[in-house]
N, C-alpha and C. Protein backbone atom coordinates (compact mmCIF):
# COMPACT_ATOMS: atom_id res chain seq x y z
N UNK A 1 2.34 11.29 11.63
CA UNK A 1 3.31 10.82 10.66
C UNK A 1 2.66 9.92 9.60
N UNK A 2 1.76 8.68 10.19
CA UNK A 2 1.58 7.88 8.82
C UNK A 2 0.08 8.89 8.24
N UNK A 3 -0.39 9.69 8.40
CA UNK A 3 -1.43 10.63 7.85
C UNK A 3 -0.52 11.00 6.61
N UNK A 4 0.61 12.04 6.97
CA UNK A 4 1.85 12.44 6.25
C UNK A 4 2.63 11.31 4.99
N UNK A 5 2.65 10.35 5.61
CA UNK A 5 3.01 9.42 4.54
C UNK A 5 2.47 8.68 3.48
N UNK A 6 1.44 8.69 3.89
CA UNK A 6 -0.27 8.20 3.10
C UNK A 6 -0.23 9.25 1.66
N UNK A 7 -0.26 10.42 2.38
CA UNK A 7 -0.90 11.63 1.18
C UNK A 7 0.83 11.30 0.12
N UNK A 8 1.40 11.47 0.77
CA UNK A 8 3.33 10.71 -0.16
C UNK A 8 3.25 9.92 -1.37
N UNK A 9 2.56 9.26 -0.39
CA UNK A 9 2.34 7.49 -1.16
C UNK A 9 1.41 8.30 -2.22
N UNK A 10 0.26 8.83 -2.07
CA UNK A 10 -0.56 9.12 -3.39
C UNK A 10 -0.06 10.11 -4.09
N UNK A 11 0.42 10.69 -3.52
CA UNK A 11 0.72 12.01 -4.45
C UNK A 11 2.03 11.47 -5.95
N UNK A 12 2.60 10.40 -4.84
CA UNK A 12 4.34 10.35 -5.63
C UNK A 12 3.16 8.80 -6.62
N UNK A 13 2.29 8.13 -6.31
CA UNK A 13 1.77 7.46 -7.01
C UNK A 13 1.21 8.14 -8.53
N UNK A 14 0.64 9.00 -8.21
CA UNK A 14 0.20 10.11 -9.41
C UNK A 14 0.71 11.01 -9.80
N UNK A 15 2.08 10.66 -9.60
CA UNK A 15 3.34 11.72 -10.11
C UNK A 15 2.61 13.37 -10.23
N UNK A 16 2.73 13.83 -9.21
CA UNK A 16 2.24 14.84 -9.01
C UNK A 16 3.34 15.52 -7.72
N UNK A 17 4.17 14.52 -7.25
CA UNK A 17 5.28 15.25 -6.69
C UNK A 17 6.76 14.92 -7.11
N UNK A 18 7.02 15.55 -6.51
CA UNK A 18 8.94 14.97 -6.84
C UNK A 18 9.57 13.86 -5.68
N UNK A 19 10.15 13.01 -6.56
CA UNK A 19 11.05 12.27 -5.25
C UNK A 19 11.88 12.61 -4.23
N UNK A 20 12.51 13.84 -4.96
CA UNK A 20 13.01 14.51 -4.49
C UNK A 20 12.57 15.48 -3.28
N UNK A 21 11.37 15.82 -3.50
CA UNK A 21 10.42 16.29 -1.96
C UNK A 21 9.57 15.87 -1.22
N UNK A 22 9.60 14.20 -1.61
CA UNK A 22 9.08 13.17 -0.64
C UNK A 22 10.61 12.67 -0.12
N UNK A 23 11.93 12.63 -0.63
CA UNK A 23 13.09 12.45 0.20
C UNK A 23 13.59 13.42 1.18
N UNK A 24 13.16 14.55 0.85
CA UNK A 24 13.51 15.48 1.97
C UNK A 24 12.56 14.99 3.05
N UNK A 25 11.21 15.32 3.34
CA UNK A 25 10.40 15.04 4.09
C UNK A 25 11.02 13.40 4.94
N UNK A 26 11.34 12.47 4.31
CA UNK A 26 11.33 11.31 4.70
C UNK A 26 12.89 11.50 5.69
N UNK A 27 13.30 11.79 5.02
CA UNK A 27 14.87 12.60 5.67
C UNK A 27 14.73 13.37 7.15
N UNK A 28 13.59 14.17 7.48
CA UNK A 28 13.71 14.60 8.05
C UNK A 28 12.89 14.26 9.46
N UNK A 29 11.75 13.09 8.74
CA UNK A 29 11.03 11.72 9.66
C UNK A 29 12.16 11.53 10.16
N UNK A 30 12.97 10.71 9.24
CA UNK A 30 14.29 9.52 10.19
C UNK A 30 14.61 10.22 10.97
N UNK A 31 15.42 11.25 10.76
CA UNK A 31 16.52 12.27 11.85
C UNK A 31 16.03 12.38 12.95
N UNK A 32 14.27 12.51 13.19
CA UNK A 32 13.70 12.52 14.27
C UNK A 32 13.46 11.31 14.94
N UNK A 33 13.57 10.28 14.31
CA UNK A 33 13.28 8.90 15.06
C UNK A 33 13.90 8.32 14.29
N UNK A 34 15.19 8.12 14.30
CA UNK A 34 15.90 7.15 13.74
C UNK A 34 16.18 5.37 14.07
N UNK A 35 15.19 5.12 14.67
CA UNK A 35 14.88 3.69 15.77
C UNK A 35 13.88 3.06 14.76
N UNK A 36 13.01 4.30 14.12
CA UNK A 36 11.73 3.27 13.81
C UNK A 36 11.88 2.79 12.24
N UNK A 37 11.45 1.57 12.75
CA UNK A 37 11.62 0.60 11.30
C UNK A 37 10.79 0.81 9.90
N UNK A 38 9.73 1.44 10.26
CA UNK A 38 9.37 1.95 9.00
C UNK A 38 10.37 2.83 8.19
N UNK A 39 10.97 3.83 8.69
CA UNK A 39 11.16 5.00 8.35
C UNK A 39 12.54 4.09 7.99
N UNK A 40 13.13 3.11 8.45
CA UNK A 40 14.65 2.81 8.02
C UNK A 40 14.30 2.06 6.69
N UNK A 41 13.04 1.65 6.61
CA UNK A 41 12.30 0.68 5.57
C UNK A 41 12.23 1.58 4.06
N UNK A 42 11.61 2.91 4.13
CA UNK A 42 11.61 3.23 3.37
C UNK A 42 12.90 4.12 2.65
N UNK A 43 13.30 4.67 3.74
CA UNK A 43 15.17 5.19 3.74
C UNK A 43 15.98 4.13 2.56
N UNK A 44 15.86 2.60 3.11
CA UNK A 44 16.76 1.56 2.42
C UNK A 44 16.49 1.70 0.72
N UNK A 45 14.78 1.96 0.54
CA UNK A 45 14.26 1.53 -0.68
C UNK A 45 13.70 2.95 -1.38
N UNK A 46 14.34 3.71 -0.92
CA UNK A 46 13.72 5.54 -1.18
C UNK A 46 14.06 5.24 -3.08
N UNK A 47 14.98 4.49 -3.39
CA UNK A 47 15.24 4.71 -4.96
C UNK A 47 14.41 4.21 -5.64
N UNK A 48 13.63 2.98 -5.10
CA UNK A 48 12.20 1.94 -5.89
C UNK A 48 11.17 2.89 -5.49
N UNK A 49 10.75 4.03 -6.04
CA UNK A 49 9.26 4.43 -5.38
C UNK A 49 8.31 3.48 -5.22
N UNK A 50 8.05 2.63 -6.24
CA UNK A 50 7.25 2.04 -6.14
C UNK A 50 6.56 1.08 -5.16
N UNK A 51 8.28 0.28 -4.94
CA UNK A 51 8.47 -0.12 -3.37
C UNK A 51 7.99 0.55 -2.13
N UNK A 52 8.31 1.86 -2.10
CA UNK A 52 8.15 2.75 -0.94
C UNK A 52 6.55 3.18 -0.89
N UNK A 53 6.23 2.95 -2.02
CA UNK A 53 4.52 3.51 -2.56
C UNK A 53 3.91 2.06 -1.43
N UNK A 54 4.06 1.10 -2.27
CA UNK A 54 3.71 -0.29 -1.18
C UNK A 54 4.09 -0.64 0.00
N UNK A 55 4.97 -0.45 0.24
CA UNK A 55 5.38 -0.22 1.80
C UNK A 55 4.82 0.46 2.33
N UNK A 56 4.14 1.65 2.47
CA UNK A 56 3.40 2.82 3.25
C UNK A 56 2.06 2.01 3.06
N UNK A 57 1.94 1.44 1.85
CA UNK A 57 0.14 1.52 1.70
C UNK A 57 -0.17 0.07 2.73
N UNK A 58 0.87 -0.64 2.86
CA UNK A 58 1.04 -1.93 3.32
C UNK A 58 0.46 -1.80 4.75
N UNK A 59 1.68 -1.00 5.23
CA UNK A 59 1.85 -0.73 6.51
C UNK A 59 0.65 -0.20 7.36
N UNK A 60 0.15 0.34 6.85
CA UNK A 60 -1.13 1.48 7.36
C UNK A 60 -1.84 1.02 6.71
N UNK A 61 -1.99 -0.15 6.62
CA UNK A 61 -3.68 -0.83 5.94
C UNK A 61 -4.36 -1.04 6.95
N UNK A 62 -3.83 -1.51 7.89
CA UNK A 62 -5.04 -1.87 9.27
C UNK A 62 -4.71 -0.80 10.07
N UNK A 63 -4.31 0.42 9.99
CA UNK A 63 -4.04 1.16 11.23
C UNK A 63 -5.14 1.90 11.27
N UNK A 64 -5.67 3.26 12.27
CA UNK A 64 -6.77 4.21 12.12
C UNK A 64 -5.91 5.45 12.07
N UNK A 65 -6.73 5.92 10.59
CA UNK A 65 -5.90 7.25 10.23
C UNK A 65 -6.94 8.13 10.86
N UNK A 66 -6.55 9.15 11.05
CA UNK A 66 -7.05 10.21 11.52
C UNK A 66 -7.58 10.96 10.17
N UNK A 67 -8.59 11.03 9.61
CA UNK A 67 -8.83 11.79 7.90
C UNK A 67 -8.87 13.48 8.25
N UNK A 68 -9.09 13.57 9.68
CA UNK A 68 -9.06 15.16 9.15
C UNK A 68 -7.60 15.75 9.23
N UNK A 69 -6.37 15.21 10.25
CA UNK A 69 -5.28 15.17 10.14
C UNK A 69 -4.77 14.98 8.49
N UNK A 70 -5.06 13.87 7.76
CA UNK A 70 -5.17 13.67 6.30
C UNK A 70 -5.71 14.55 5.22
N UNK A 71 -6.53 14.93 5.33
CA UNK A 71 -7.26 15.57 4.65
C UNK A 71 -6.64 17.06 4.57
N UNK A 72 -5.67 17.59 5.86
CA UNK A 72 -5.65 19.05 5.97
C UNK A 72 -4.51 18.65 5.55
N UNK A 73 -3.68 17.51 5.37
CA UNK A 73 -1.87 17.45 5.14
C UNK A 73 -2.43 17.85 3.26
N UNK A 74 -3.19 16.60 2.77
CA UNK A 74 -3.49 16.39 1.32
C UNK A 74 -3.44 17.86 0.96
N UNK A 75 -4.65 18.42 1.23
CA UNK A 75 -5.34 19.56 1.14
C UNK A 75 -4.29 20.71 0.92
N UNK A 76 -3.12 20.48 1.58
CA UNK A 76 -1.92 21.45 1.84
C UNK A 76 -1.18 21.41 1.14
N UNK A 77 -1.03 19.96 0.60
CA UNK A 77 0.21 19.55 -0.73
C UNK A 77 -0.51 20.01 -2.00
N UNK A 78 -1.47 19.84 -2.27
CA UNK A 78 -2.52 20.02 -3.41
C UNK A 78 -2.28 21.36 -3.75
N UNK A 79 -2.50 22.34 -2.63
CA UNK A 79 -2.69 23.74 -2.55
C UNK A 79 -1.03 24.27 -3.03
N UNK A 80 -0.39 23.77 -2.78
CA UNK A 80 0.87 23.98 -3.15
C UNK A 80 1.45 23.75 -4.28
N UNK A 81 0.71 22.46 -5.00
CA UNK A 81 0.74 22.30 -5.96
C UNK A 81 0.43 23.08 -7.27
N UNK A 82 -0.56 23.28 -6.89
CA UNK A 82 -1.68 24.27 -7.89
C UNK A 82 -1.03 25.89 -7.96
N UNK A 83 -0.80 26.14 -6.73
CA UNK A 83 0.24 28.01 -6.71
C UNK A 83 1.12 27.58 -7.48
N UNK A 84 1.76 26.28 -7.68
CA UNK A 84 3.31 26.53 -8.22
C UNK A 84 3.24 26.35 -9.63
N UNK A 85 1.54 25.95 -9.98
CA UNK A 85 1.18 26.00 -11.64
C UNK A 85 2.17 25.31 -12.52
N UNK A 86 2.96 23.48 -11.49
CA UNK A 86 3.83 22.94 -12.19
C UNK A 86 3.15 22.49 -13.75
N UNK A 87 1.46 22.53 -13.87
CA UNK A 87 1.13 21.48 -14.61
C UNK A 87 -0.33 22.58 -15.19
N UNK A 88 -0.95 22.84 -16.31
CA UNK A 88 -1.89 22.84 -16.66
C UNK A 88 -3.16 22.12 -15.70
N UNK A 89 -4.27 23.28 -15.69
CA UNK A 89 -5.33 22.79 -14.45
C UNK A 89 -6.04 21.26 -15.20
N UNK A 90 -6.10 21.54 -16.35
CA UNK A 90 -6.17 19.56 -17.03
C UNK A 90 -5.75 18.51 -16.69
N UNK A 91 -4.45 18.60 -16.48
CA UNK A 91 -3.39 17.80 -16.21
C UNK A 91 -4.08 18.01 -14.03
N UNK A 92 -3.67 18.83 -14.23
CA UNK A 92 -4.29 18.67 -12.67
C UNK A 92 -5.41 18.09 -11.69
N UNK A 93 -6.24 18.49 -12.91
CA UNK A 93 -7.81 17.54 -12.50
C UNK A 93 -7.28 16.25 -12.41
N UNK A 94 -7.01 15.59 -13.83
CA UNK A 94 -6.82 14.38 -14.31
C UNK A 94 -6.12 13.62 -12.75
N UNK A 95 -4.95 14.33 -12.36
CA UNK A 95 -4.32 14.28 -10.95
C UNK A 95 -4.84 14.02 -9.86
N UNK A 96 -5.89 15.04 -9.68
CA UNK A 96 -6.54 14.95 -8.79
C UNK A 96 -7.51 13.91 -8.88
N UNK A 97 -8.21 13.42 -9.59
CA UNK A 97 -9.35 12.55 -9.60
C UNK A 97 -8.89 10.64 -9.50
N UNK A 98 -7.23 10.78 -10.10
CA UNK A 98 -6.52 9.99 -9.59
C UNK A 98 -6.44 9.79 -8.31
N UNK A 99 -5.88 10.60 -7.82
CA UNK A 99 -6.09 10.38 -5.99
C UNK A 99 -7.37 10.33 -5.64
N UNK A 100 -8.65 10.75 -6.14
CA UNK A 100 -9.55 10.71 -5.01
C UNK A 100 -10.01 9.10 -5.40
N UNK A 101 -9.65 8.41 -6.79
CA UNK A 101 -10.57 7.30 -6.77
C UNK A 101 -9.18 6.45 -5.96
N UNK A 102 -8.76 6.59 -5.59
CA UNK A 102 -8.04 5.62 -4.66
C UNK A 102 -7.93 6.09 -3.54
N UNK A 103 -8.69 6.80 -2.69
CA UNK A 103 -9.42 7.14 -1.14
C UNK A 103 -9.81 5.94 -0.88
N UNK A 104 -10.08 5.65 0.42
CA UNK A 104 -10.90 5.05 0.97
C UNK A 104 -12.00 5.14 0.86
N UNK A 105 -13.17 4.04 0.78
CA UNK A 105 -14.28 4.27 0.34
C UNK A 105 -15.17 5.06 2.10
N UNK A 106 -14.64 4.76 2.47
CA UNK A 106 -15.09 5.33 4.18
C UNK A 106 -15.50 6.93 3.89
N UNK A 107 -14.53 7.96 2.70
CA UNK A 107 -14.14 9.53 3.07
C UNK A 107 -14.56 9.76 1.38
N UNK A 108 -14.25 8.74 0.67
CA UNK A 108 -14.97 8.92 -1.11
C UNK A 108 -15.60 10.15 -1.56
N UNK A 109 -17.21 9.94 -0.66
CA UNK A 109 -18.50 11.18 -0.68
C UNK A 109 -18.47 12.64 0.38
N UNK A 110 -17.04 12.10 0.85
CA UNK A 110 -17.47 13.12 2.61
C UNK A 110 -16.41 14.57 1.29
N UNK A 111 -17.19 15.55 2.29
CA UNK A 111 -16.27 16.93 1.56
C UNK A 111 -14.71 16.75 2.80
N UNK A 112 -13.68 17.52 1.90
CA UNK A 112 -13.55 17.66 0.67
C UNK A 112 -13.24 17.14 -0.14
N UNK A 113 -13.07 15.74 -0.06
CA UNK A 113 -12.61 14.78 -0.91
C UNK A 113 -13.10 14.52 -2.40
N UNK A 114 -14.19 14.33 -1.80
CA UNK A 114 -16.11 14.62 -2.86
C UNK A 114 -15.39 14.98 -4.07
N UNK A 115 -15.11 16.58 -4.29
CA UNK A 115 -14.42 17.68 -4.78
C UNK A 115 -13.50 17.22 -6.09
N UNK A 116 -12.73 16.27 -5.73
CA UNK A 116 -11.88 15.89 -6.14
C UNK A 116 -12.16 15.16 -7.39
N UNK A 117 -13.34 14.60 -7.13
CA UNK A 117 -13.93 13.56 -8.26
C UNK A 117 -14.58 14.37 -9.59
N UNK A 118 -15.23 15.83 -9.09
CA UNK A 118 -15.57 16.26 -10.14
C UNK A 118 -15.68 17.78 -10.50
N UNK A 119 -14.34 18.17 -9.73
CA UNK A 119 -13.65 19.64 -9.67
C UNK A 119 -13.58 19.57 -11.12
N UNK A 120 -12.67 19.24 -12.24
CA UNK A 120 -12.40 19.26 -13.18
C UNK A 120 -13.37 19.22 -14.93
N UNK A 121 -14.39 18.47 -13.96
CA UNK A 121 -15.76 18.80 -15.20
C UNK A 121 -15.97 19.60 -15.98
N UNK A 122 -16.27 20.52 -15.33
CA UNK A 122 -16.37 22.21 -15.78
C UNK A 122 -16.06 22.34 -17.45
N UNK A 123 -14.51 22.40 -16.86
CA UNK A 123 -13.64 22.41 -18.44
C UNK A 123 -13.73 21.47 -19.45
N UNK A 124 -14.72 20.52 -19.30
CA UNK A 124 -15.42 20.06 -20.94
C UNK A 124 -16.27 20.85 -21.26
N UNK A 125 -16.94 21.79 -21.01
CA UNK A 125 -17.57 22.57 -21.34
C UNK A 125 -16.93 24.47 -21.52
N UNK A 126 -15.52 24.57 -21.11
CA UNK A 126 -15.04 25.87 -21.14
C UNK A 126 -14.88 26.48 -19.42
N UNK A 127 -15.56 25.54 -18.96
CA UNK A 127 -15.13 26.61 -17.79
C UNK A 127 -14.21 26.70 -16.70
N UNK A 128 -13.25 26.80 -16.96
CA UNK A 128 -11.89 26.54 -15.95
C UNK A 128 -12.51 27.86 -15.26
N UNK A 129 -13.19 28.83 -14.83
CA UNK A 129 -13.07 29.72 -13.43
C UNK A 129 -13.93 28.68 -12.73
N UNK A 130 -15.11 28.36 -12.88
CA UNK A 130 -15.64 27.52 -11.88
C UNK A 130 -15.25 26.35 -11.53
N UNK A 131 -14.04 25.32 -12.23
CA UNK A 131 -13.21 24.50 -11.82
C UNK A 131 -12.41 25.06 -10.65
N UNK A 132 -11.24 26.33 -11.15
CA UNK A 132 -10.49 26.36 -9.71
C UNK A 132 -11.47 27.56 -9.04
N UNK A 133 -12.67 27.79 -8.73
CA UNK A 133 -13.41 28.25 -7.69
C UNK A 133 -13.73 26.36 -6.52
N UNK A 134 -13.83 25.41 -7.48
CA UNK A 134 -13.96 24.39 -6.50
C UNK A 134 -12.84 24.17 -6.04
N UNK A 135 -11.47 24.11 -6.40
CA UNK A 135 -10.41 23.49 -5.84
C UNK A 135 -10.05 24.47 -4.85
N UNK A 136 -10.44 25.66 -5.00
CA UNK A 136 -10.30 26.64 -3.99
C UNK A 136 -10.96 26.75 -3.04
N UNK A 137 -12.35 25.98 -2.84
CA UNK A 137 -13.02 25.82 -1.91
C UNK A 137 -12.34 24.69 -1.10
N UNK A 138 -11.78 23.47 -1.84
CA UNK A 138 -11.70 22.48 -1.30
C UNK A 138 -10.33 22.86 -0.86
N UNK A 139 -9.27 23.49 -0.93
CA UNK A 139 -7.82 23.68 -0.60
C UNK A 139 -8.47 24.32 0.88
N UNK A 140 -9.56 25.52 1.12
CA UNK A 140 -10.16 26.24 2.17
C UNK A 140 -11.18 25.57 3.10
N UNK A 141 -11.31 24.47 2.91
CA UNK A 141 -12.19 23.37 3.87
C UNK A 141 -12.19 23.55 5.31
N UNK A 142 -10.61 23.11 5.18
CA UNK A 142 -10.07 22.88 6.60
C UNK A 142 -10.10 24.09 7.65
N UNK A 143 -9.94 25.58 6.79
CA UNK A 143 -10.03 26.99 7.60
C UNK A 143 -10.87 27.43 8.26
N UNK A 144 -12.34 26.44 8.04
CA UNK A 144 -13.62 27.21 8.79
C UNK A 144 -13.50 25.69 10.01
N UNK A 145 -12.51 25.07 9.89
CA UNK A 145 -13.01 23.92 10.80
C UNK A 145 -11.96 23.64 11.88
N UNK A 146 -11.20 24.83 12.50
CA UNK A 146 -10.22 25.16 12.90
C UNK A 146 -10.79 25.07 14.70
């Protein structure tokens, strides 16, 4: 769960998702554990993202995330992102490189995170196929490590 809420927190930080499909998801946390105080925490304040952005990052500052649990949730939202072609792959890099410089410096250099920092290069020079050949590697990380 807080692996799941982490990638939330960044994604809805770099407006790259909808509130609207970090409220479903969060909706469907509570229903399953409707006891735990996080989840009633962010439920109360679901309308301040910003709030809810700090609250998650708060909460899970001293905890141990699991990064490959993380990494395959990210990896999954990203990938979903990119099929649904809400945004120009520009706009997407730009996105992406947002989230990776606010990783942990622990996972920064480790693949596929790496990726993230300089998937988007390419296309100062023209080349968007070898841009999404990297994001396509990096969305496929997790498949050989199964």
């Amino acid at each position: 769960m807080c692996e799941e809420l982490l990638v939330y927190a960044l994604l809805l930080d770099v407006e790259i998702t909808s509130n609207i499909e970090y409220g479903k998801y969060l909706d469907a946390l509570f229903m399953e554990t409707p006891d735990n105080d996080l989840l009633l925490e962010l439920e109360w304040n679901f309308s301040d993202i910003q709030k809810s952005i700090s609250i998650i990052r708060y909460y899970f500052y001293d905890c141990s995330i699991d990064y490959d649990t993380f990494g395959r949730f990210l990896f999954l939202k990203l990938e979903e992102i990119y099929n649904e072609n809400r945004m120009d792959i520009q706009t997407f890099g730009e996105k992406t490189y947002a989230i990776w410089s606010q990783l942990p410096d622990k996972i920064h250099y480790e693949e596929p995170f790496w990726i993230l920092c300089y998937a988007s290069d390419p296309l100062s020079w023209g080349d968007e196929k070898q841009t999404r050949e990297l994001y396509e590697k990096a969305f496929h990380y997790y498949n050989s490590k199964k």
